[in-house]
PDB file of N, CA and C in Angstrom:
ATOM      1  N   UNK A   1     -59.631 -16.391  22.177  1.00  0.00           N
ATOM      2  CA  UNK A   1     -60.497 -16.395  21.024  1.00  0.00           C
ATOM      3  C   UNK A   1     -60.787 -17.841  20.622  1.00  0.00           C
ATOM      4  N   UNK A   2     -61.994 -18.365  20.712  1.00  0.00           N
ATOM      5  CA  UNK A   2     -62.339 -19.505  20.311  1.00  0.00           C
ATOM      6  C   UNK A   2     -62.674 -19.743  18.739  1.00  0.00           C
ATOM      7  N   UNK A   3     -62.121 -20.969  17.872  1.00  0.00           N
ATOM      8  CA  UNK A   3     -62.719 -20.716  16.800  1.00  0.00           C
ATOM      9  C   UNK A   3     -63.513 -22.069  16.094  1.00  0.00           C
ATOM     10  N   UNK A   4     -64.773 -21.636  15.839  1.00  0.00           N
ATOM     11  CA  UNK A   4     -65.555 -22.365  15.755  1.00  0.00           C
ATOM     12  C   UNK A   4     -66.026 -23.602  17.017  1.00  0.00           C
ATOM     13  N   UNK A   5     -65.864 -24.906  16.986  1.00  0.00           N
ATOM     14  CA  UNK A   5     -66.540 -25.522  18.052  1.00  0.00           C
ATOM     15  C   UNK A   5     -65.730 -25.548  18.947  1.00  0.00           C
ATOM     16  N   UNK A   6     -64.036 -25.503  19.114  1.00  0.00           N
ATOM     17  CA  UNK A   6     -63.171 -25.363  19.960  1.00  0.00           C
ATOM     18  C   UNK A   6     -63.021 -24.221  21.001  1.00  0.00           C
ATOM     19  N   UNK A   7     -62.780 -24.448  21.928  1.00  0.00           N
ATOM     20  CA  UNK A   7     -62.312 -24.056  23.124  1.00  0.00           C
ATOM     21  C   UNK A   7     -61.167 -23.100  23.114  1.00  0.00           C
ATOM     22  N   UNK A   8     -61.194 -22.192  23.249  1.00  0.00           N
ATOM     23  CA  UNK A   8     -59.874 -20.995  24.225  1.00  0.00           C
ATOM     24  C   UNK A   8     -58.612 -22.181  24.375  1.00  0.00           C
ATOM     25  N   UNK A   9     -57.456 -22.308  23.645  1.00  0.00           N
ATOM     26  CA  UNK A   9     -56.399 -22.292  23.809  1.00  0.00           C
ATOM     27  C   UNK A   9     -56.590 -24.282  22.802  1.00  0.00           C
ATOM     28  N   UNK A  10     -57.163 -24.607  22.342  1.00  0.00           N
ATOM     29  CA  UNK A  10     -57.330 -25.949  21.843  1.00  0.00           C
ATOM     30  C   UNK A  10     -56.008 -25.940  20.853  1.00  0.00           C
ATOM     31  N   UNK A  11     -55.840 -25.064  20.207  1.00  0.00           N
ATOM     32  CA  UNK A  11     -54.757 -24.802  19.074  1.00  0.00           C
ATOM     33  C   UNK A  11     -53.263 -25.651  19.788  1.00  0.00           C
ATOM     34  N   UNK A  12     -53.276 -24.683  20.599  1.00  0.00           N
ATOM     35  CA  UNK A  12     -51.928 -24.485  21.348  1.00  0.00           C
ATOM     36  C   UNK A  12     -52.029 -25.932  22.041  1.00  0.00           C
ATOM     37  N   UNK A  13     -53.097 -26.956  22.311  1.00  0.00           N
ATOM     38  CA  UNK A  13     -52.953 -27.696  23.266  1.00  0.00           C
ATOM     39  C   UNK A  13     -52.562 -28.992  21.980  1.00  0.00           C
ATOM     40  N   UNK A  14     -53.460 -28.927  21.243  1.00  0.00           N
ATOM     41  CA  UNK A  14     -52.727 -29.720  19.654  1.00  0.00           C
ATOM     42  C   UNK A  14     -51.554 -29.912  19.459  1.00  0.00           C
ATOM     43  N   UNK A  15     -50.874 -28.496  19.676  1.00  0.00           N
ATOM     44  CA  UNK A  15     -49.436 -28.172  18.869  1.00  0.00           C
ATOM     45  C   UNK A  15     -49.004 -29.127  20.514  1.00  0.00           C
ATOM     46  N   UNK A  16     -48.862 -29.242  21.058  1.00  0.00           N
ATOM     47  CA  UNK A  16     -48.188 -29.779  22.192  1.00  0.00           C
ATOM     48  C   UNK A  16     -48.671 -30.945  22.163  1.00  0.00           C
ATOM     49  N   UNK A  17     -49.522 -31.300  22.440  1.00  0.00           N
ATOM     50  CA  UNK A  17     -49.771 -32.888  22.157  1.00  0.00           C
ATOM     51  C   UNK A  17     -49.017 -33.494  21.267  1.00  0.00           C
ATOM     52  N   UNK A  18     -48.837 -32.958  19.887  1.00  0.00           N
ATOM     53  CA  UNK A  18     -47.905 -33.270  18.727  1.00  0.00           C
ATOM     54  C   UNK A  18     -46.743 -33.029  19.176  1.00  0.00           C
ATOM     55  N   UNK A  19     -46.091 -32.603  19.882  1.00  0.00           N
ATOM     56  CA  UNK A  19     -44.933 -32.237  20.012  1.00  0.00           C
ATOM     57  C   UNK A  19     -44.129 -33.376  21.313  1.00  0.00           C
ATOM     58  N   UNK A  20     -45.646 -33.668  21.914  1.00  0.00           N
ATOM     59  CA  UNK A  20     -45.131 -34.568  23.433  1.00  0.00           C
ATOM     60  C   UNK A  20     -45.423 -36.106  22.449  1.00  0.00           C
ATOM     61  N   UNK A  21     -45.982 -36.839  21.347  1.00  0.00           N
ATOM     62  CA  UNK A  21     -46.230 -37.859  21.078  1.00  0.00           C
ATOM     63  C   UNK A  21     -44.475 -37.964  20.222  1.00  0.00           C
ATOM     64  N   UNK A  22     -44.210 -36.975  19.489  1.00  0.00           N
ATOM     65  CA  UNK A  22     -42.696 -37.536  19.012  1.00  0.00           C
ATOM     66  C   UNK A  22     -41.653 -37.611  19.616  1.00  0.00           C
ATOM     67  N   UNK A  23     -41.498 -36.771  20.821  1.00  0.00           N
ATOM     68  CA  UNK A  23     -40.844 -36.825  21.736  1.00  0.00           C
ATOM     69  C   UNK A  23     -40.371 -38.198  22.646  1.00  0.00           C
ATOM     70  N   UNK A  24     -41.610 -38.729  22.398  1.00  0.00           N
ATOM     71  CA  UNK A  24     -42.119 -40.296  23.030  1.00  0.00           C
ATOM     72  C   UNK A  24     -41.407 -41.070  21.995  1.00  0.00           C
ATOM     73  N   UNK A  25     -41.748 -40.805  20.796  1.00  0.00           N
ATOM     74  CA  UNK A  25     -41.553 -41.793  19.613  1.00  0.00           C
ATOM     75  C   UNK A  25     -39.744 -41.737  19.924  1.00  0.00           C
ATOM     76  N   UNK A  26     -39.412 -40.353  19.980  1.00  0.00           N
ATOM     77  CA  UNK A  26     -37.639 -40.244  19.355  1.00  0.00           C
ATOM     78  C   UNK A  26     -37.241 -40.746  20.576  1.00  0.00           C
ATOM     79  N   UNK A  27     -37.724 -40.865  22.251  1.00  0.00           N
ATOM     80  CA  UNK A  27     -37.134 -41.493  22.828  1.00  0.00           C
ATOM     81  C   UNK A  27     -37.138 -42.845  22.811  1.00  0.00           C
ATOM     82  N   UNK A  28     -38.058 -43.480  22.201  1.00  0.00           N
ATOM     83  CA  UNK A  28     -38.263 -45.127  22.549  1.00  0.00           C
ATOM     84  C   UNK A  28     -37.474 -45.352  21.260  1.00  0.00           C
ATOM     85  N   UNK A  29     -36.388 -45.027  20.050  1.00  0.00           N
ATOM     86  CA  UNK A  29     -35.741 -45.077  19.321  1.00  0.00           C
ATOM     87  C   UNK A  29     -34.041 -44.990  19.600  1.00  0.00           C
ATOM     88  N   UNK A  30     -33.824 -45.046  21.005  1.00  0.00           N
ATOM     89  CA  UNK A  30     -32.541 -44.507  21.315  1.00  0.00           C
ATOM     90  C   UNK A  30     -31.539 -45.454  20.958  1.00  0.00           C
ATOM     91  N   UNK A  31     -31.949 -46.736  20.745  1.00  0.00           N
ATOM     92  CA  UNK A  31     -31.046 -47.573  20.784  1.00  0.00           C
ATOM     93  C   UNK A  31     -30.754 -48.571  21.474  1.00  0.00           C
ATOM     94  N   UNK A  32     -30.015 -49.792  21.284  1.00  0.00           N
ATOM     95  CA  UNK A  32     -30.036 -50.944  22.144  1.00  0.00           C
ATOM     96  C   UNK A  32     -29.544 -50.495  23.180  1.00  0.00           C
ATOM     97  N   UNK A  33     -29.683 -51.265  24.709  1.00  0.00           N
ATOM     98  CA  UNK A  33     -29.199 -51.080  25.994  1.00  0.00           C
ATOM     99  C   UNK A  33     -29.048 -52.039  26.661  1.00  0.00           C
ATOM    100  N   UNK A  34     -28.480 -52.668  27.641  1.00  0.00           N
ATOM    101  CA  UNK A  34     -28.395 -53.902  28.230  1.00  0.00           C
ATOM    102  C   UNK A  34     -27.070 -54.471  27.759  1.00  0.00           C
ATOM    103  N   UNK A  35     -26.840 -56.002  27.689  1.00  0.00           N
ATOM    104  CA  UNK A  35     -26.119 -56.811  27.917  1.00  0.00           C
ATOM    105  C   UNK A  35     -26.329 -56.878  26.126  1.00  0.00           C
ATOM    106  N   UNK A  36     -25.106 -57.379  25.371  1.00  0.00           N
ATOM    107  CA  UNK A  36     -25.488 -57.584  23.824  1.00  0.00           C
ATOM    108  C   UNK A  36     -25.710 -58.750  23.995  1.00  0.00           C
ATOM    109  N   UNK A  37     -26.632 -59.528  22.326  1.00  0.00           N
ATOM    110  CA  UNK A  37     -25.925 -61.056  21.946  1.00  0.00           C
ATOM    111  C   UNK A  37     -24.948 -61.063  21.433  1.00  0.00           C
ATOM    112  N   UNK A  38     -24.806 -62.571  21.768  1.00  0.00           N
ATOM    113  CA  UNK A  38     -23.933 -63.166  21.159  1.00  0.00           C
ATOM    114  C   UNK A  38     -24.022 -63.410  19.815  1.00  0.00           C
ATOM    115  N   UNK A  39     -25.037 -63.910  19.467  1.00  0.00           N
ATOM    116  CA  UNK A  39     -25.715 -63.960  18.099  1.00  0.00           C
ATOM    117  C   UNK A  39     -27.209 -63.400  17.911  1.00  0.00           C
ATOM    118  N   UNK A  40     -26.979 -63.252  16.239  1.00  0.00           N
ATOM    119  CA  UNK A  40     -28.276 -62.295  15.670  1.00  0.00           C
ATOM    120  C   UNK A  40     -29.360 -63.129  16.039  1.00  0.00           C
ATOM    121  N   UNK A  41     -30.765 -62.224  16.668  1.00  0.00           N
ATOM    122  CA  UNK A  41     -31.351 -62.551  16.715  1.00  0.00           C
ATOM    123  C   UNK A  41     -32.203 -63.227  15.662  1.00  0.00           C
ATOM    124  N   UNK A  42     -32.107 -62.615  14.575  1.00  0.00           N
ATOM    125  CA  UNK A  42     -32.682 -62.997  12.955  1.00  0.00           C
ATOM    126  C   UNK A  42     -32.319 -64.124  12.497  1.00  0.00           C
ATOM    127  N   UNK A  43     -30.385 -63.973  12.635  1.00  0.00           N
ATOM    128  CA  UNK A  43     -30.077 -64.673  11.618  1.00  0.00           C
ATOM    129  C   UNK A  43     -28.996 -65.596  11.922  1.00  0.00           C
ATOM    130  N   UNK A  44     -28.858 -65.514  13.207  1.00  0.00           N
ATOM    131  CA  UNK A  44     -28.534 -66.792  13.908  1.00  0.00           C
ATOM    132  C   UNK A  44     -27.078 -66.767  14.377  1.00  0.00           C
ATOM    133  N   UNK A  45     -26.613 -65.165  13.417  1.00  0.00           N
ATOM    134  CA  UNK A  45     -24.880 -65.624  12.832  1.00  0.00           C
ATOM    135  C   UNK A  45     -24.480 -64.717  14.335  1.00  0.00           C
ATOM    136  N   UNK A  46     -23.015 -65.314  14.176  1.00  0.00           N
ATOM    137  CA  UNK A  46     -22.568 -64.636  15.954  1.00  0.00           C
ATOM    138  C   UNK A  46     -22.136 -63.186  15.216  1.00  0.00           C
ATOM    139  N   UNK A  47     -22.266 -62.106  16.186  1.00  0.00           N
ATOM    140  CA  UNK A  47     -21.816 -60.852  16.411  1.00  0.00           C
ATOM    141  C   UNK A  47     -20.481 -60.521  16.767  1.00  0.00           C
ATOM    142  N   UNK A  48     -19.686 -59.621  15.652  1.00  0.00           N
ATOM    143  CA  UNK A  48     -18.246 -59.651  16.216  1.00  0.00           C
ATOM    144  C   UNK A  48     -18.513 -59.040  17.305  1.00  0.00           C
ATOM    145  N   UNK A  49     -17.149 -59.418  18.097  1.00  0.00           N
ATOM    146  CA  UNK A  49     -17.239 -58.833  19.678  1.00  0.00           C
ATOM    147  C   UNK A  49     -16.669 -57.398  19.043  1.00  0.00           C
ATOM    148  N   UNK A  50     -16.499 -56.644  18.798  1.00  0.00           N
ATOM    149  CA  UNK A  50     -16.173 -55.341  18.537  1.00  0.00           C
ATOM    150  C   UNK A  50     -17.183 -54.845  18.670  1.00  0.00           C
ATOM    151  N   UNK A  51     -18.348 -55.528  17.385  1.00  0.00           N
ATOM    152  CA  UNK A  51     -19.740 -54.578  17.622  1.00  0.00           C
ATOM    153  C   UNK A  51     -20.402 -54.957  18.901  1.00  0.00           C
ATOM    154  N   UNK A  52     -20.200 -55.759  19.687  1.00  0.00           N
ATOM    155  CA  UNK A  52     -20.556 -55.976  20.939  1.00  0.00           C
ATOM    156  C   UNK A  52     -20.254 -54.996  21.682  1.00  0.00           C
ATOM    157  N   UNK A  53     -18.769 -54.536  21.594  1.00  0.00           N
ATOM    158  CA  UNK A  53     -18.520 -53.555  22.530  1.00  0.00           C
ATOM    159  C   UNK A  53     -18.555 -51.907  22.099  1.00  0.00           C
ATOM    160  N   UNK A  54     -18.493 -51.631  20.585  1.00  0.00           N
ATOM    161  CA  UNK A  54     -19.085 -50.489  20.217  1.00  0.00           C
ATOM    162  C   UNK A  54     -20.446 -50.105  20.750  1.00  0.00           C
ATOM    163  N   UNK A  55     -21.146 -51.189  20.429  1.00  0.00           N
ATOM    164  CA  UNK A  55     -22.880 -50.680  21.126  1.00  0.00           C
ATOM    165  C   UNK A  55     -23.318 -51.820  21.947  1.00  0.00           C
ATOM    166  N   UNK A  56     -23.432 -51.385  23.121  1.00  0.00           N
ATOM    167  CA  UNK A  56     -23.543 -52.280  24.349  1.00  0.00           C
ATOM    168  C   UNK A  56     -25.210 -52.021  24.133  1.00  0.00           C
ATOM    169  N   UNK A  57     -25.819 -53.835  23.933  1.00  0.00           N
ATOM    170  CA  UNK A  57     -27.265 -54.258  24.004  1.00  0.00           C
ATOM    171  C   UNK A  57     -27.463 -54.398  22.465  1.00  0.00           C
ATOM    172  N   UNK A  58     -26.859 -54.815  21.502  1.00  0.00           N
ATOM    173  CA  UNK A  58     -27.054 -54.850  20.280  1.00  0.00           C
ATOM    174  C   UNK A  58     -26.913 -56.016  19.993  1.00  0.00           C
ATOM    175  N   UNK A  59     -28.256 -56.459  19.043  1.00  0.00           N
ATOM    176  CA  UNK A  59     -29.481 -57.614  19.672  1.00  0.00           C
ATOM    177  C   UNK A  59     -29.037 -58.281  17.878  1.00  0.00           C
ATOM    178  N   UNK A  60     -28.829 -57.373  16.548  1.00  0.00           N
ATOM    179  CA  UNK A  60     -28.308 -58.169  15.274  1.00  0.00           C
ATOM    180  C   UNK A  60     -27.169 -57.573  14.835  1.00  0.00           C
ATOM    181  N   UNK A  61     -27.126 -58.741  13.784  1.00  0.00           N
ATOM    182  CA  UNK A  61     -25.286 -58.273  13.065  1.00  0.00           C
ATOM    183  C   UNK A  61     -25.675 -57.264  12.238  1.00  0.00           C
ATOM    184  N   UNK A  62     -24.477 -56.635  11.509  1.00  0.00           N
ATOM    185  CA  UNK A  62     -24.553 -55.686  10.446  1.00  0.00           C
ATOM    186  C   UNK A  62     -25.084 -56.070   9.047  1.00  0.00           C
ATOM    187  N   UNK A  63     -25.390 -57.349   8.718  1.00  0.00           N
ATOM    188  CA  UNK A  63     -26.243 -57.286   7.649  1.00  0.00           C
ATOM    189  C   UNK A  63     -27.511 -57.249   7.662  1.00  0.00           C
ATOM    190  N   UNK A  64     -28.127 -57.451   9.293  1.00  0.00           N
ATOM    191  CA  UNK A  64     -29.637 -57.744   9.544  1.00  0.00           C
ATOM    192  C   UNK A  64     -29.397 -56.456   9.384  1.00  0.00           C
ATOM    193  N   UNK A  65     -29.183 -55.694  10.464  1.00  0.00           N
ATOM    194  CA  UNK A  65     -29.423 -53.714  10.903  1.00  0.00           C
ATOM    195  C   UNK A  65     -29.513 -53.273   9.708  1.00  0.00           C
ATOM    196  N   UNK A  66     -28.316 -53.591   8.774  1.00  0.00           N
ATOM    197  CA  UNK A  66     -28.654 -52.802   7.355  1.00  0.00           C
ATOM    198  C   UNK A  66     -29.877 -52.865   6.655  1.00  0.00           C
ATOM    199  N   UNK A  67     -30.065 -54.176   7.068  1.00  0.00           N
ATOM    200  CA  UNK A  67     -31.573 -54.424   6.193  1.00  0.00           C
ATOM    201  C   UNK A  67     -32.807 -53.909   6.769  1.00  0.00           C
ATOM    202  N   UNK A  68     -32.630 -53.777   7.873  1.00  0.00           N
ATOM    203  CA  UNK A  68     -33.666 -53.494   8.793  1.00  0.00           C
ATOM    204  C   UNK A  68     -34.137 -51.566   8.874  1.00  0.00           C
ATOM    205  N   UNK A  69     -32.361 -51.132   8.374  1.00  0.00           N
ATOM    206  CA  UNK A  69     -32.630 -49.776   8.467  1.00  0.00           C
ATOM    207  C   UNK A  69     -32.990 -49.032   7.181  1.00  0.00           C
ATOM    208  N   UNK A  70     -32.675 -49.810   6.147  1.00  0.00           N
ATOM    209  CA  UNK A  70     -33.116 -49.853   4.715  1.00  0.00           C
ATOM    210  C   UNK A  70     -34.459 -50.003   4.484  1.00  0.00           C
ATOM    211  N   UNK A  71     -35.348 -50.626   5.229  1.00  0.00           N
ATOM    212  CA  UNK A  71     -36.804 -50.686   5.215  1.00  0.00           C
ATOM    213  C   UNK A  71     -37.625 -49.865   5.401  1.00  0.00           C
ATOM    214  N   UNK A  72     -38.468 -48.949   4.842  1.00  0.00           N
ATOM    215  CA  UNK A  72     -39.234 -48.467   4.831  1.00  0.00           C
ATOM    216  C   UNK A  72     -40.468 -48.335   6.005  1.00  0.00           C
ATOM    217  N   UNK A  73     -40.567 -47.554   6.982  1.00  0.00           N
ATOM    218  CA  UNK A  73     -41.260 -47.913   7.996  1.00  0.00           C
ATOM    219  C   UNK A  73     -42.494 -46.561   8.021  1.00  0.00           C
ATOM    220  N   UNK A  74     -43.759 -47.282   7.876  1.00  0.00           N
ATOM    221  CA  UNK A  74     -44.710 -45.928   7.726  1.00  0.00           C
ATOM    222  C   UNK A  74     -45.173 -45.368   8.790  1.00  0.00           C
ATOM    223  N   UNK A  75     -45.583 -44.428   9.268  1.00  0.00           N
ATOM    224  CA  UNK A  75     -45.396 -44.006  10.387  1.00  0.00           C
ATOM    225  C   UNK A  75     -47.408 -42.833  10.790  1.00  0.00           C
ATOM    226  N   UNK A  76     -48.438 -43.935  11.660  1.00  0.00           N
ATOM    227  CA  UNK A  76     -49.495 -43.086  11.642  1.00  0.00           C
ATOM    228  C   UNK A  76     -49.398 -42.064  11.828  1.00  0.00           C
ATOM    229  N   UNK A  77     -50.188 -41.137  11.141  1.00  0.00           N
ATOM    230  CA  UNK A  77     -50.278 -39.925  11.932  1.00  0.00           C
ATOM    231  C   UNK A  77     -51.616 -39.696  12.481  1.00  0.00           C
ATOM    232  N   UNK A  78     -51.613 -38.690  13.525  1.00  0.00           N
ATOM    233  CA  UNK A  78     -52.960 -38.347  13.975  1.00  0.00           C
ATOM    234  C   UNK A  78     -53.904 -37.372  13.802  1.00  0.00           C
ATOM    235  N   UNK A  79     -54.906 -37.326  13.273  1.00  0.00           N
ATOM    236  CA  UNK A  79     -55.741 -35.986  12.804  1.00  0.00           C
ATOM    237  C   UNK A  79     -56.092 -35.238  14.159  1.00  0.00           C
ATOM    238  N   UNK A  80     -55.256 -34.478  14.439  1.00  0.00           N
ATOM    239  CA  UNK A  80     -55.734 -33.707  15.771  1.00  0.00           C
ATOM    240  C   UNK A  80     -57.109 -32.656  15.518  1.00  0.00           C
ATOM    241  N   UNK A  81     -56.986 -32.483  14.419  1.00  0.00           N
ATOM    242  CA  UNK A  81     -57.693 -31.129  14.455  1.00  0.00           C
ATOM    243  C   UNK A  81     -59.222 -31.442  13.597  1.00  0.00           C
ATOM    244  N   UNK A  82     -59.101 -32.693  12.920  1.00  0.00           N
ATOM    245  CA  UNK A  82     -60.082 -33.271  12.416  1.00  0.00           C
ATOM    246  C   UNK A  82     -61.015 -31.921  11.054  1.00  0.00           C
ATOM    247  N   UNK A  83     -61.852 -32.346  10.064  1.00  0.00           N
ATOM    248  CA  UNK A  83     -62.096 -31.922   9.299  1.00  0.00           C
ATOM    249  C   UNK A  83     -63.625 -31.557   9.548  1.00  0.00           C
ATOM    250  N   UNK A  84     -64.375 -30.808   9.041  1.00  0.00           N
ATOM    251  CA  UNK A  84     -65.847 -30.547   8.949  1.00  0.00           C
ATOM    252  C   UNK A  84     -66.532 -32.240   8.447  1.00  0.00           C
ATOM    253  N   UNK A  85     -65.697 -32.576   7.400  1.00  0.00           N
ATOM    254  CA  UNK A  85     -66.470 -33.863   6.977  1.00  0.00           C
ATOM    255  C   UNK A  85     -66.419 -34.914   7.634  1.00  0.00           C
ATOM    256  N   UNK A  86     -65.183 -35.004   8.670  1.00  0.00           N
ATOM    257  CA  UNK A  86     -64.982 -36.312   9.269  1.00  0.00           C
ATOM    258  C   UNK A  86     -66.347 -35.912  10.280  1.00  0.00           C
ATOM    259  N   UNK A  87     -66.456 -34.217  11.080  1.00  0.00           N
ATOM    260  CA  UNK A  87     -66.957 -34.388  11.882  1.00  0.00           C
ATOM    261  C   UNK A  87     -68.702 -34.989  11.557  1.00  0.00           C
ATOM    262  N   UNK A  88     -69.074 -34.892  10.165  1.00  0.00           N
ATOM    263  CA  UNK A  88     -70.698 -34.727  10.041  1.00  0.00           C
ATOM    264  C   UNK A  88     -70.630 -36.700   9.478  1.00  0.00           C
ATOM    265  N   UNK A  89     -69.748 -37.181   9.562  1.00  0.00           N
ATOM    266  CA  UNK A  89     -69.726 -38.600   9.444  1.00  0.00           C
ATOM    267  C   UNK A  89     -70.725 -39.058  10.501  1.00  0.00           C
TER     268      UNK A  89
END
């Protein structure tokens, strides 16, 4: 069943598109990997070796991360399905 200017199955191909773009997002969020520093990248200060070896590839100290995870980060979203008005723009 098509509805309106869309195509037989467009719904369903939306809902998956949305579903494969966060998928993307939550993997490129996994976390540091590699070799750690020695010191914060920010803030210059050395990294205890503990947190070195708790999370192997972890790039600042615990007061940058805190600050960093404390920040507010806005996040686009995408109009998949778009509106009558955007379309007569």
């Amino acid at each position: 069943m098509a509805g309106g200017w869309s195509r037989d199955g467009a719904v369903n191909e939306q809902i998956e598109a949305s579903i494969q773009d966060e998928l993307a997002r939550l993997k490129a969020r996994r976390g540091p990997q590699g070799e750690s520093a020695a010191f914060c990248v920010d803030c210059e200060e050395p990294i205890p070796e503990k947190r070195r070896q708790a999370l192997p590839g972890v790039k600042l100290c615990i007061d940058c991360q805190q600050e960093r995870d404390g920040s507010y980060k806005a996040r686009g979203g995408i109009n998949r399905r778009g509106s009558k008005d955007s379309q007569l723009k």
